[in-house]
Structures are given as structure tokens and as C-alpha cells.
Protein backbone atom coordinates (compact mmCIF):
# COMPACT_ATOMS: atom_id res chain seq x y z
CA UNK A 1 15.21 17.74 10.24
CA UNK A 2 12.83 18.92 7.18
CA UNK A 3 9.82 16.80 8.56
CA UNK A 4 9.77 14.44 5.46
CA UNK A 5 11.33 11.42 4.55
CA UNK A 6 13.38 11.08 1.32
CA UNK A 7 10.41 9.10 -0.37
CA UNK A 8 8.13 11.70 0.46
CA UNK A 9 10.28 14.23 -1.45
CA UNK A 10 10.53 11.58 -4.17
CA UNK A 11 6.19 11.42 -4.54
CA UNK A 12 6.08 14.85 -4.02
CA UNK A 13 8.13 15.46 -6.62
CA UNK A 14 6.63 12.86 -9.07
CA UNK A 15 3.11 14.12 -8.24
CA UNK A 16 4.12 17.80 -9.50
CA UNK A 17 5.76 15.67 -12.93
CA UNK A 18 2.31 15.17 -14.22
CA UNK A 19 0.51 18.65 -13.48
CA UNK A 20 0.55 19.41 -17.35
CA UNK A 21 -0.62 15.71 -18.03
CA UNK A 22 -3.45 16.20 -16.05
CA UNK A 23 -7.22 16.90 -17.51
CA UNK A 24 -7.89 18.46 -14.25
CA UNK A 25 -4.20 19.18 -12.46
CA UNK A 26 -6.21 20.86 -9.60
CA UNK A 27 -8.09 17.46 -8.26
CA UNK A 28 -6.43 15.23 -5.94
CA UNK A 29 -3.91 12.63 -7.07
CA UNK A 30 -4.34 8.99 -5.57
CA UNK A 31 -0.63 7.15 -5.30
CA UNK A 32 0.12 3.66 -4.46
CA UNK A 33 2.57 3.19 -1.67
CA UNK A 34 4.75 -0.07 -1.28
CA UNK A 35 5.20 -0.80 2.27
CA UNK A 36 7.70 -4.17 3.25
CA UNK A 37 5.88 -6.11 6.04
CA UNK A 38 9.05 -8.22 6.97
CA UNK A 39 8.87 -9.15 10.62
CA UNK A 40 5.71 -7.65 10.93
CA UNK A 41 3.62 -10.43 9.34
CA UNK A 42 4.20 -14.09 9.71
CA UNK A 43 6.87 -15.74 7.47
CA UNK A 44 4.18 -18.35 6.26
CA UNK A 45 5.72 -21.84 4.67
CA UNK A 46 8.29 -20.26 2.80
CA UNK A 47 10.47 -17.92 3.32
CA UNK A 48 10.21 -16.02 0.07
CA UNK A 49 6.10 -15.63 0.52
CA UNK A 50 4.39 -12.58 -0.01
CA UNK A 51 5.93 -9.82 3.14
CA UNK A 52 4.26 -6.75 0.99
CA UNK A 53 1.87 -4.65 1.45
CA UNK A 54 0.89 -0.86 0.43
CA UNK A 55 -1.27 2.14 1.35
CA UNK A 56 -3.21 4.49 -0.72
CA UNK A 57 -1.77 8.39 -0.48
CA UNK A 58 -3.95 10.90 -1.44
CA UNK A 59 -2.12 14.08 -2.63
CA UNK A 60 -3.18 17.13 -3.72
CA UNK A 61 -1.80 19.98 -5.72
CA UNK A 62 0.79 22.10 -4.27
CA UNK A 63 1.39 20.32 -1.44
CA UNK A 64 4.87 19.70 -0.14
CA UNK A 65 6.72 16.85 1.02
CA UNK A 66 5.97 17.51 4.59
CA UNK A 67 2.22 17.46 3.48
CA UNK A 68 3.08 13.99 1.25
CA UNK A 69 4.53 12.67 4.56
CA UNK A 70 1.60 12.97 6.53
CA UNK A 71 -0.71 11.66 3.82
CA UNK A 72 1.57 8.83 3.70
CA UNK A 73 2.12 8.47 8.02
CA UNK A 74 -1.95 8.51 8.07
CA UNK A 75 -2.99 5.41 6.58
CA UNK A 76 -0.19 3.97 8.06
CA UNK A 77 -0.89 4.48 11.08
CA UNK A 78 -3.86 3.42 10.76
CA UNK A 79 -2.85 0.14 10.01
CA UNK A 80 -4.07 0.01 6.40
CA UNK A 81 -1.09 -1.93 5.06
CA UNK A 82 -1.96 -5.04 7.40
CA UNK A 83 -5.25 -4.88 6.43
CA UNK A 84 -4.30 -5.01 2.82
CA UNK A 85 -2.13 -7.60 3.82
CA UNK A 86 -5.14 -9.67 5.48
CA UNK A 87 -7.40 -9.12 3.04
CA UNK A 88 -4.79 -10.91 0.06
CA UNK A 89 -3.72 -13.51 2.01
CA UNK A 90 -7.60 -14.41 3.25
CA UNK A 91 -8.76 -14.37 -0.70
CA UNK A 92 -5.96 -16.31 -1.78
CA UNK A 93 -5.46 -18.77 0.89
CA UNK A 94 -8.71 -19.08 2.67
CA UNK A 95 -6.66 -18.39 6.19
CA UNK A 96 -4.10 -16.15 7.25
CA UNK A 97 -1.46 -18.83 8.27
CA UNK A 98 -1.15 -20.91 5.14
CA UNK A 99 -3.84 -23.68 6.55
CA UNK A 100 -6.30 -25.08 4.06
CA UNK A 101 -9.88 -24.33 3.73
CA UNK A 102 -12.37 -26.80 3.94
CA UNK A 103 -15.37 -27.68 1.85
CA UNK A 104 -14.36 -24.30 -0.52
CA UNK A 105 -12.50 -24.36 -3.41
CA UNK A 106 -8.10 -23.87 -2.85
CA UNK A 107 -7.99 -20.51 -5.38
CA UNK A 108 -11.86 -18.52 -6.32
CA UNK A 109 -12.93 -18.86 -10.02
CA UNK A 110 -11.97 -14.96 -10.26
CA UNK A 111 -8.28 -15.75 -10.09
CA UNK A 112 -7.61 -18.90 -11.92
């Protein structure tokens, strides 16, 4: 009806929280978006593996939740979350089905 979803309101609202908190409240704000992958991505060995993903909104002053929706709908539907998705499961498993590399170490040096 209002173009927005209820989580949009919700950012929209936290992103005009911090104005005063702000060195410069007029640049753009950069928000992390949770997004649940659950029957999108494969359930992998167990069921309680990693199904979460998230986008990157860019907001900017005075916009309104109709303009936090569409910041939000964009990288979506571009299919940033599953990319995200890839990306993590590819650096932490080597594959994207829970298989094991071969001939490379099972976690890089960066995250033990």
C-alpha cells in the first residue's frame, strides 16, 4: 500500500537516529542488511549450516522508506546476497557443496 516494507520503515527510521551523531550527517550512510537464504541455497551436511546472507544499502539523508526500499530491492535483485553467500562458503570450505579441497589447506592461515 505505502510502497515500503515494515523493515524499510524500521532503517529509515534508524538512519535519521544518528543525523546529530554524524561528523558529516549530509554523506551517505552504508547499512548492513540480513537476508535468510533458506531454500534458496543448499542445506549443506547439516541442517543448522550457515542459510545467511546480507546486502549492503546505501542511504542517504532525507530519504524515505520508499527510497530505503529500493536501495534495499536493488542489490537484491541483483543477486548480491548469493554472491555473498558464494564467496563465504568458497573461502571457508574450498567448494560450495561441503566437498573437500585437495592439495590446499581445510581453513586459510587468515582465519585460524
Amino acid at each position: 500500500k505505502y510502497g515500503a516494507s515494515i523493515n524499510s520503515y524500521l532503517l529509515c527510521a534508524l538512519d535519521r537516529s544518528i543525523d546529530d551523531l554524524l561528523v558529516d550527517p549530509w554523506a551517505p550512510r552504508h547499512w548492513a542488511v540480513g537476508v535468510d537464504l533458506r531454500g534458496s541455497v543448499p542445506i549443506g551436511p547439516r541442517d543448522t549450516s550457515n542459510h545467511s546472507s546480507g546486502v549492503f544499502v546505501r542511504s542517504k539523508p532525507g530519504y524515505s522508506p520508499k527510497d530505503v526500499h529500493d536501495a534495499t530491492r536493488e542489490p537484491l535483485r541483483r543477486g548480491n546476497h548469493l554472491a555473498q553467500w558464494t564467496k563465504y562458503r568458497f573461502i571457508l570450505h574450498g567448494d560450495l557443496f561441503g566437498g573437500k579441497r585437495r592439495g590446499v589447506q581445510q581453513t586459510p592461515s587468515i582465519l585460524r
